[in-house]
N, C-alpha and C. Protein backbone atom coordinates (compact mmCIF):
# COMPACT_ATOMS: atom_id res chain seq x y z
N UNK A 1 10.60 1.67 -32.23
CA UNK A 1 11.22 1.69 -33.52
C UNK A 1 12.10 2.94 -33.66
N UNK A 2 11.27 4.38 -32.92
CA UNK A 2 12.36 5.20 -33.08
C UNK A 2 13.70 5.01 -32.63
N UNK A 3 13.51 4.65 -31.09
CA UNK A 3 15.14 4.42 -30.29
C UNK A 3 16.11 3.46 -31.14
N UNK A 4 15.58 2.34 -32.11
CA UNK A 4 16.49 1.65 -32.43
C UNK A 4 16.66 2.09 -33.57
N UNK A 5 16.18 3.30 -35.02
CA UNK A 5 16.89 3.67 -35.65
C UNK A 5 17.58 4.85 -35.07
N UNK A 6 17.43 5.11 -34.31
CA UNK A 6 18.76 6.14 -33.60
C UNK A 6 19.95 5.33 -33.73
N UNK A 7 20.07 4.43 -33.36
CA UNK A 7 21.14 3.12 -33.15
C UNK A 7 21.45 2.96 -34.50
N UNK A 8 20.93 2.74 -35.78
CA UNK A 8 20.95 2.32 -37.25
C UNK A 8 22.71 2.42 -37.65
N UNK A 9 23.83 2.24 -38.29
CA UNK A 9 24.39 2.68 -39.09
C UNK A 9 24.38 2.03 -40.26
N UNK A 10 24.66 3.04 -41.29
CA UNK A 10 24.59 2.60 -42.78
C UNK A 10 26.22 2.55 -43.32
N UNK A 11 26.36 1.01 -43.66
CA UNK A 11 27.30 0.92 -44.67
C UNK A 11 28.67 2.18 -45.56
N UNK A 12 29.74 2.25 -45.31
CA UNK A 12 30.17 3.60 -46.07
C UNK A 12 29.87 3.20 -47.43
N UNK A 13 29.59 4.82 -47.77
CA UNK A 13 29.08 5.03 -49.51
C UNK A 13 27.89 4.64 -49.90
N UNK A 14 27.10 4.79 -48.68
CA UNK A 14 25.75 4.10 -48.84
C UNK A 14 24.55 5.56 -48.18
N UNK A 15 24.31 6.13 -48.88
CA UNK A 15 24.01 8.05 -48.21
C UNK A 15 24.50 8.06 -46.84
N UNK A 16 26.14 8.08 -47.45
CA UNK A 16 26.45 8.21 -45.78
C UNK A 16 26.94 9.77 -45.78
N UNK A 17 26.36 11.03 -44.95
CA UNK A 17 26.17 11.92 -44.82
C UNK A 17 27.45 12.38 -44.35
N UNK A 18 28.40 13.08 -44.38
CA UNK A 18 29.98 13.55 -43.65
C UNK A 18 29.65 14.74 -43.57
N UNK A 19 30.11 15.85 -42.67
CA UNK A 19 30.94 16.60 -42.19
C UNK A 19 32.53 17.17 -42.24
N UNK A 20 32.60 18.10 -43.15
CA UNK A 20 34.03 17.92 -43.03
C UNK A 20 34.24 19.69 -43.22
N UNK A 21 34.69 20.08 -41.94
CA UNK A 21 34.73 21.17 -41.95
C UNK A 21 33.56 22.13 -42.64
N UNK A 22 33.30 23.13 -43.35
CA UNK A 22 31.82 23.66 -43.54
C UNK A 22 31.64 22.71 -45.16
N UNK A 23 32.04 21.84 -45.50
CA UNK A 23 31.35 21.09 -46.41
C UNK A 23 30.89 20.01 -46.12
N UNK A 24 29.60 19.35 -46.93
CA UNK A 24 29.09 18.49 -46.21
C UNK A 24 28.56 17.84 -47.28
N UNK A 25 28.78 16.36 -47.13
CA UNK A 25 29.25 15.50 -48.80
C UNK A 25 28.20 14.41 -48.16
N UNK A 26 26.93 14.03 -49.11
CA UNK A 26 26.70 13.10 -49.58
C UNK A 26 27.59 12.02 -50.06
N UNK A 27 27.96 10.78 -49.57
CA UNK A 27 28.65 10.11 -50.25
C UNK A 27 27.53 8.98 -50.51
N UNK A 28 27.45 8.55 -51.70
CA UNK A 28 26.45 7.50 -52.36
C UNK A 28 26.82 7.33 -53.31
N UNK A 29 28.19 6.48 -53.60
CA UNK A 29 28.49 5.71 -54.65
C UNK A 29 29.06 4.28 -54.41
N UNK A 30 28.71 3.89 -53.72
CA UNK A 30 28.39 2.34 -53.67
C UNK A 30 27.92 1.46 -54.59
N UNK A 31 26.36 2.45 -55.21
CA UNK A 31 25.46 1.74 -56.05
C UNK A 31 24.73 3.01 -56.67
N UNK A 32 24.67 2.58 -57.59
CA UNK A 32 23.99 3.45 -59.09
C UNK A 32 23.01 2.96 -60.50
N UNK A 33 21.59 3.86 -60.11
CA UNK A 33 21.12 3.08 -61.31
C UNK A 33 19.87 4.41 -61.53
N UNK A 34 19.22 4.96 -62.55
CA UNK A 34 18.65 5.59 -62.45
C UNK A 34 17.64 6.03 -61.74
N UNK A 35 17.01 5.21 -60.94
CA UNK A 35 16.25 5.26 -59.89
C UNK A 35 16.80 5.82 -58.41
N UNK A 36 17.97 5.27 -58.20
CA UNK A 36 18.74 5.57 -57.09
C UNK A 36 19.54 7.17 -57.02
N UNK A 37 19.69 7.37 -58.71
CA UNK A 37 20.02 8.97 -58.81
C UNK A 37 18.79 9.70 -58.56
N UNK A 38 17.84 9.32 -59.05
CA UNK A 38 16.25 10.32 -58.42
C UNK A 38 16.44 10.78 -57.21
N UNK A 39 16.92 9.38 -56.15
CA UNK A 39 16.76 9.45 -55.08
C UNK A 39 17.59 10.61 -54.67
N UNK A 40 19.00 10.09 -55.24
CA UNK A 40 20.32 11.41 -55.35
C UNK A 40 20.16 12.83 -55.12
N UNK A 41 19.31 12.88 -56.37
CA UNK A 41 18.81 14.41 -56.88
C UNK A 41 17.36 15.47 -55.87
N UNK A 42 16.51 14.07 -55.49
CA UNK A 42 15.93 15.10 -54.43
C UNK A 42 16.33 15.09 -53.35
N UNK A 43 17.64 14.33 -52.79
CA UNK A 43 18.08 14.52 -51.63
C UNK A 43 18.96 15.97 -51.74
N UNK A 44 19.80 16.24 -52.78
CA UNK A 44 20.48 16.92 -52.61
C UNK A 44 19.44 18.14 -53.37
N UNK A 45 18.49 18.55 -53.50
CA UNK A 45 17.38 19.68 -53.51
C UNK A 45 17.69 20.30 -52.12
N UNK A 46 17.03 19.03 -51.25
CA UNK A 46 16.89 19.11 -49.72
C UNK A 46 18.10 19.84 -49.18
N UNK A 47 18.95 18.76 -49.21
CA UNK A 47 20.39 18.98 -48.11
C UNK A 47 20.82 20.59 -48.98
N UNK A 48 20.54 21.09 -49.82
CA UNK A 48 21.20 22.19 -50.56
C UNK A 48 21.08 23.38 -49.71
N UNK A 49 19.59 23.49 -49.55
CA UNK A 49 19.33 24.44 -48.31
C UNK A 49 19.84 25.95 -48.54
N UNK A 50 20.13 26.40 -49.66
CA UNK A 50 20.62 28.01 -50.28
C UNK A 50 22.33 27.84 -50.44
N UNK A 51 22.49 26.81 -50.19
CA UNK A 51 23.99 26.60 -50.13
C UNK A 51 24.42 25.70 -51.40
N UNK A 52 25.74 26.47 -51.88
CA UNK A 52 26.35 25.78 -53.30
C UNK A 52 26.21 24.40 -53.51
N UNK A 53 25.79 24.38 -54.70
CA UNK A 53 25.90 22.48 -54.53
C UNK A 53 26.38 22.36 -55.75
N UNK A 54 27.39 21.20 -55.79
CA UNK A 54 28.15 20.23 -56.59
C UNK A 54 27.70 18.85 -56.66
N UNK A 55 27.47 18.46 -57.76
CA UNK A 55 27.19 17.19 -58.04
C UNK A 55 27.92 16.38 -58.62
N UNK A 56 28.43 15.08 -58.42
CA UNK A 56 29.57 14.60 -59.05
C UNK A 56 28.96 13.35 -59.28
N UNK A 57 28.72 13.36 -60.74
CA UNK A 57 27.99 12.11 -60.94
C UNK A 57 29.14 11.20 -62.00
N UNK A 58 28.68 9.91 -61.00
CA UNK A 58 30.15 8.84 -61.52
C UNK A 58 29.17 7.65 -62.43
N UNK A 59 29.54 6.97 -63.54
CA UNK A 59 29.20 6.28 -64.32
C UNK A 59 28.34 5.08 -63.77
N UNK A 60 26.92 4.41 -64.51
CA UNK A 60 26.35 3.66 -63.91
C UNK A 60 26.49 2.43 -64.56
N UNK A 61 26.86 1.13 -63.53
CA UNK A 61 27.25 0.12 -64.32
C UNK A 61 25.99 -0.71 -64.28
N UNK A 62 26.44 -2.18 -65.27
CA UNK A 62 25.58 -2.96 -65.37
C UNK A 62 24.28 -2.45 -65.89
N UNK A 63 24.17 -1.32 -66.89
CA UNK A 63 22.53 -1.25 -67.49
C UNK A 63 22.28 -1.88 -68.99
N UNK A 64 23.62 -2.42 -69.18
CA UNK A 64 22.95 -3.15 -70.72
C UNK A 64 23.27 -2.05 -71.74
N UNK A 65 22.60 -2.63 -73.03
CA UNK A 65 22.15 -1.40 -74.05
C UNK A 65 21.54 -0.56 -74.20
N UNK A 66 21.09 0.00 -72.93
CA UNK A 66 20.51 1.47 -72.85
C UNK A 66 20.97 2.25 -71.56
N UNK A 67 22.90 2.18 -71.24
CA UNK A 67 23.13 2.66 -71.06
C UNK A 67 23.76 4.16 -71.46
N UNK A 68 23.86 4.00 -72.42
CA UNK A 68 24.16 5.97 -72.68
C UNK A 68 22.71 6.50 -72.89
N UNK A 69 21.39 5.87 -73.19
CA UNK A 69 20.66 6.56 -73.27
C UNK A 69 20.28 6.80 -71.61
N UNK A 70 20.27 5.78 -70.72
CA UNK A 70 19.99 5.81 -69.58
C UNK A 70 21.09 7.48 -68.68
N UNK A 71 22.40 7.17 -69.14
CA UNK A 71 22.79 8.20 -68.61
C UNK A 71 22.85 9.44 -69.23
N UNK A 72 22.40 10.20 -70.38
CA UNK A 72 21.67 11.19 -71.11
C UNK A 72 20.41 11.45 -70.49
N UNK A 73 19.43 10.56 -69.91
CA UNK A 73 18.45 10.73 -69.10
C UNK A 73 18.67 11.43 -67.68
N UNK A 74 19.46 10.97 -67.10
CA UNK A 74 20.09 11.21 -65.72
C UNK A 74 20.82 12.25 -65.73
N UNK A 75 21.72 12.88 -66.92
CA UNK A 75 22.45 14.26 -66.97
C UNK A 75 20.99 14.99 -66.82
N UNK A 76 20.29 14.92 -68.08
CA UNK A 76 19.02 16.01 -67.81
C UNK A 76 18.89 16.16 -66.68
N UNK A 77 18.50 15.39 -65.91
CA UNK A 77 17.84 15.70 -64.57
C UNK A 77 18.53 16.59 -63.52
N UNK A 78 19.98 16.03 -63.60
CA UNK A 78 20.98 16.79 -62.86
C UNK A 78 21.29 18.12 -63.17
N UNK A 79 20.84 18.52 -64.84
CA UNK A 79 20.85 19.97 -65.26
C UNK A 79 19.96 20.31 -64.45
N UNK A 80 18.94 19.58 -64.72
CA UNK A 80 17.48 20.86 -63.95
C UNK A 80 17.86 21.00 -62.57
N UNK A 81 18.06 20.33 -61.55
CA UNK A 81 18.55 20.45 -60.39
C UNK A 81 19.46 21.86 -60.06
N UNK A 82 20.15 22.23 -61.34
CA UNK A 82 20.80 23.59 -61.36
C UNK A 82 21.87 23.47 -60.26
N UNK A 83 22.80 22.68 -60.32
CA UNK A 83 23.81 22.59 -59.24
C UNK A 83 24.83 23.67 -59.64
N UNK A 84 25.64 24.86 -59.12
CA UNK A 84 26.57 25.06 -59.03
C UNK A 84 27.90 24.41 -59.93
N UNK A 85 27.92 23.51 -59.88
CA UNK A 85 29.06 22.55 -60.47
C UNK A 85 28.64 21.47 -60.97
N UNK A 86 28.89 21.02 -61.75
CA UNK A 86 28.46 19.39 -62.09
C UNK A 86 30.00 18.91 -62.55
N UNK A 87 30.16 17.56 -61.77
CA UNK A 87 31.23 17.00 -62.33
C UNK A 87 31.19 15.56 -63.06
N UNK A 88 31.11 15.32 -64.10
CA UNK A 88 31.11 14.40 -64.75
C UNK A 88 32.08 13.28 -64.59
N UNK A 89 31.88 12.27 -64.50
CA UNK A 89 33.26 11.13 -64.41
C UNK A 89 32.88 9.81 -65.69
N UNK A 90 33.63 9.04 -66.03
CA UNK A 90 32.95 8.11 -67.53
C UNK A 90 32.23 8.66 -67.55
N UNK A 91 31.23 7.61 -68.12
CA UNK A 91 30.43 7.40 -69.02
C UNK A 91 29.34 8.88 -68.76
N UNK A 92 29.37 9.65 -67.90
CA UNK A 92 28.40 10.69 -67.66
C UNK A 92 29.50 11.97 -68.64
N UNK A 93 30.81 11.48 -68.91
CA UNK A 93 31.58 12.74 -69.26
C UNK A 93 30.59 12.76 -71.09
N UNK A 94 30.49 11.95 -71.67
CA UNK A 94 29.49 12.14 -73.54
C UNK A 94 28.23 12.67 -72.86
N UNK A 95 27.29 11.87 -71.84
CA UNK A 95 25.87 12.41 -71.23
C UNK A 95 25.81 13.61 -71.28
N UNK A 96 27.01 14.52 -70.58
CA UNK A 96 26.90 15.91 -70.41
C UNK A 96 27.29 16.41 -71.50
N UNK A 97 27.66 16.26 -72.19
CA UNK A 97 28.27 16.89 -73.77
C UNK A 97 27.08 17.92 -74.34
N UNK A 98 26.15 17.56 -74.22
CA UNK A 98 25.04 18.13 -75.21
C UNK A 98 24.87 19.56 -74.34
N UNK A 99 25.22 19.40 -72.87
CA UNK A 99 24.72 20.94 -71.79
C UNK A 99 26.11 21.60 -71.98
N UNK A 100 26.93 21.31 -72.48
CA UNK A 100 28.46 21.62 -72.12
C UNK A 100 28.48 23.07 -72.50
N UNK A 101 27.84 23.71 -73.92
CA UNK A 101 27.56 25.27 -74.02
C UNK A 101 27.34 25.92 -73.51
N UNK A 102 25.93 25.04 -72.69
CA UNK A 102 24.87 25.82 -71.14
C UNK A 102 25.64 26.25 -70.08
N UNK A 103 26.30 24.99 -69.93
CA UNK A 103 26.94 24.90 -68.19
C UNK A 103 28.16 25.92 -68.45
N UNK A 104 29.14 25.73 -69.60
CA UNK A 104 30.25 26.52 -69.58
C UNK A 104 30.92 26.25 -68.49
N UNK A 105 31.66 26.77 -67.81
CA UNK A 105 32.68 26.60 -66.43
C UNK A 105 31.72 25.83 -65.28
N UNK A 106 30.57 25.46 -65.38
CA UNK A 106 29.54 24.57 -64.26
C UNK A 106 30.08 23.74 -64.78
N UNK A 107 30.81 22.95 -65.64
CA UNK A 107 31.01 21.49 -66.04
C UNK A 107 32.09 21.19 -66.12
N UNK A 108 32.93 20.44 -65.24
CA UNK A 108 33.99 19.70 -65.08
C UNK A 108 34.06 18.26 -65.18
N UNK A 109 34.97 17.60 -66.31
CA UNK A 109 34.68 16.66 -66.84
C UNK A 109 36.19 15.84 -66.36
N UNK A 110 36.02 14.25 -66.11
CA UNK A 110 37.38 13.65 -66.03
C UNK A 110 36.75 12.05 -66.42
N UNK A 111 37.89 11.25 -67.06
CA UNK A 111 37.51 9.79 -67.08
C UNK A 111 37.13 9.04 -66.16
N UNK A 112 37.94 9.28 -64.74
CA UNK A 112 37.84 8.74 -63.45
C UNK A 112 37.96 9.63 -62.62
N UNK A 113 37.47 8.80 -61.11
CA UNK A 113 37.72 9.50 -59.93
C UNK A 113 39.17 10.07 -59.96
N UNK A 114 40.09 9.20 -59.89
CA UNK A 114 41.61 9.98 -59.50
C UNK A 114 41.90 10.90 -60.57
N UNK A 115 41.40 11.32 -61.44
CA UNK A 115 41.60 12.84 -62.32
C UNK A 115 40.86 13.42 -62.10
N UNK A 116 39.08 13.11 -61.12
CA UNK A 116 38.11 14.38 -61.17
C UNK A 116 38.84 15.09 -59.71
N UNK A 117 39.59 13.95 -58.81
CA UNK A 117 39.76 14.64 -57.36
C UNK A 117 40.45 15.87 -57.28
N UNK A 118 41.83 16.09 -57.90
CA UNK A 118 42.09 17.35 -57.72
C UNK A 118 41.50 18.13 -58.87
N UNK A 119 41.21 18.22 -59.72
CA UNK A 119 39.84 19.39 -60.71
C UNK A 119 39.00 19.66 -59.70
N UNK A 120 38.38 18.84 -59.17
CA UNK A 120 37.04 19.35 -58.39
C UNK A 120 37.75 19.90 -56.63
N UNK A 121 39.30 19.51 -56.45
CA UNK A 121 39.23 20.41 -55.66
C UNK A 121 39.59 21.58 -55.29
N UNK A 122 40.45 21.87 -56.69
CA UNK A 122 40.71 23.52 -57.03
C UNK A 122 39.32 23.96 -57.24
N UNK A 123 38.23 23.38 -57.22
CA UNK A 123 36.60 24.36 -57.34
C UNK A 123 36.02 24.73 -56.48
N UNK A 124 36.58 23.95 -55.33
CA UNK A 124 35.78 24.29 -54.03
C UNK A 124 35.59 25.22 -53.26
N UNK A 125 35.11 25.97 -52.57
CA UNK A 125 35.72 27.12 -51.52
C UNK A 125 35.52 26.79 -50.46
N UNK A 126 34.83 25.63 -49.90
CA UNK A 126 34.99 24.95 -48.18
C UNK A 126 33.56 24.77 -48.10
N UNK A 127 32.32 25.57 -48.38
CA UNK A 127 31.30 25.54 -47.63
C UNK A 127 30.13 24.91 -48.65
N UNK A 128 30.49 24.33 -49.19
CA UNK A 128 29.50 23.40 -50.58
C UNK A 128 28.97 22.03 -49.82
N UNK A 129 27.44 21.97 -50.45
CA UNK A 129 27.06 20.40 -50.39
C UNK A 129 27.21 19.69 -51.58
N UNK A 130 28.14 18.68 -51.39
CA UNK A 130 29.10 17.87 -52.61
C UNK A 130 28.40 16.80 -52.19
N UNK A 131 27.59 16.15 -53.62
CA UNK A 131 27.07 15.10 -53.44
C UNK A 131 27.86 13.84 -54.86
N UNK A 132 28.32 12.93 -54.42
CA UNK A 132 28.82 12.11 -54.69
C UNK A 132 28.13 10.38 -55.11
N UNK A 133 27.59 10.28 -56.82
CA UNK A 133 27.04 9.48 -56.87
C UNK A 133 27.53 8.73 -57.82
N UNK A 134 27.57 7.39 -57.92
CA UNK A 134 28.21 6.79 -59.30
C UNK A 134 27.61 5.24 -58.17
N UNK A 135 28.23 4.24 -59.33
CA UNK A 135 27.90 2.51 -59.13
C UNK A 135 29.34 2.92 -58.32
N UNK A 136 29.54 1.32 -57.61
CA UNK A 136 31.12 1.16 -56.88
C UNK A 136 31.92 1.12 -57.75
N UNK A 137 31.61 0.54 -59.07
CA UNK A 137 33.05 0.35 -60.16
C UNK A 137 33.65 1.66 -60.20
N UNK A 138 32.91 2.86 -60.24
CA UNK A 138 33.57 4.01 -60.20
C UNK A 138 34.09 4.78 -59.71
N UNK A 139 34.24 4.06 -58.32
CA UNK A 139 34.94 4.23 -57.19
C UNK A 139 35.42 5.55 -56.84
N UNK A 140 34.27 6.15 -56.64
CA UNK A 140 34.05 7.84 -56.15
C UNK A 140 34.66 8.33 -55.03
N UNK A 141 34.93 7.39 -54.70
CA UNK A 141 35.22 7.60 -52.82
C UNK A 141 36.49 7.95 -52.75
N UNK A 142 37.61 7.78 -54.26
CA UNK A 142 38.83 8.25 -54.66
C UNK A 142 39.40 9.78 -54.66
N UNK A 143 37.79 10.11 -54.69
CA UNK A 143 37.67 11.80 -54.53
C UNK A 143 37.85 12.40 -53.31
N UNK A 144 37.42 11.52 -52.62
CA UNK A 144 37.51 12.52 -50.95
C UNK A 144 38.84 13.14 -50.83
N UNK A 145 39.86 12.10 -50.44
CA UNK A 145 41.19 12.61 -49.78
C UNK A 145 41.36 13.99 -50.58
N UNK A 146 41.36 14.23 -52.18
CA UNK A 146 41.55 15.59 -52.86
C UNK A 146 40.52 16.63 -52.17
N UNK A 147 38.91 16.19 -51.82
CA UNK A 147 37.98 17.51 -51.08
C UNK A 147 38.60 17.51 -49.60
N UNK A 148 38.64 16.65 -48.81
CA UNK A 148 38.78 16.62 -47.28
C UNK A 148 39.91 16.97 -47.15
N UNK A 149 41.27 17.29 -48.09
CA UNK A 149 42.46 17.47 -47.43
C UNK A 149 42.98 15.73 -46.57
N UNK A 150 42.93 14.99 -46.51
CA UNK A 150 43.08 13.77 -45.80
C UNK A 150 42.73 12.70 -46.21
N UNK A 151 43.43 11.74 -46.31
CA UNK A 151 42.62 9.98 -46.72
C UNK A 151 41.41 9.66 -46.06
N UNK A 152 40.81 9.53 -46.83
CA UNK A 152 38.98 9.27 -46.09
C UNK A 152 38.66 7.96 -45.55
């Protein structure tokens, strides 16, 4: 079983782990739902390792009528996590509203990916773990080419 998940690959935008010069990006926005950000949030505890972390949390679709409470739930969590940066995209840009005093300059807010990409990449300085989470509608993955310097 080990030798053949050596072999495994996962789907892009599915915790697919990159390399890109000394930053190193979680990409997991494929799919989004509060459970799957848990997952998000203690991965990127882990992968943080004393090193800056940015969180860019992208809007979660399909939850019905308890989505803004659902994503008010999910900002909390991402406060406590204490990331360096938090970047908000929809529906997470009202979620974070209530920390927006706290965070001060930690909080960068945009409607979509193609307005958070260059904000979040005048923030960078090269050596951050940028973790990247939202549903696919929010199509996060719009962000790279602005962090990587290159179409992803």
């Amino acid at each position: 079983m080990a030798e053949a998940l050596a072999h495994v690959t996962v789907p892009g935008g599915r915790s697919e782990l990159l390399q890109e010069g000394g930053l190193t990006i979680l990409n997991d926005c494929y799919n989004a739902n509060p459970h799957s950000f848990g997952t998000a949030i203690a991965t990127a505890r882990e992968l943080r390792a004393g090193r800056r972390l940015v969180f860019v949390a992208g809007t979660m679709r399909e939850l019905g009528d308890e989505a803004a409470a659902l994503h008010r739930e999910v900002a909390e969590r991402i406060v406590e996590l204490d990331p360096e940066l938090i970047a908000a995209v929809g529906d997470f840009v009202p979620a974070f509203a209530p920390h927006a005093p706290r965070l001060g300059e930690r909080l960068v807010s945009a409607p979509d990916a193609a307005a958070m990409g260059p904000l979040l990449a005048a923030r960078l300085r090269g050596d951050e773990v940028v973790v990247l989470k939202g549903s696919r509608g929010a199509a996060l993955e719009r962000i790279l080419p602005a962090v990587i310097g290159r179409p992803a």
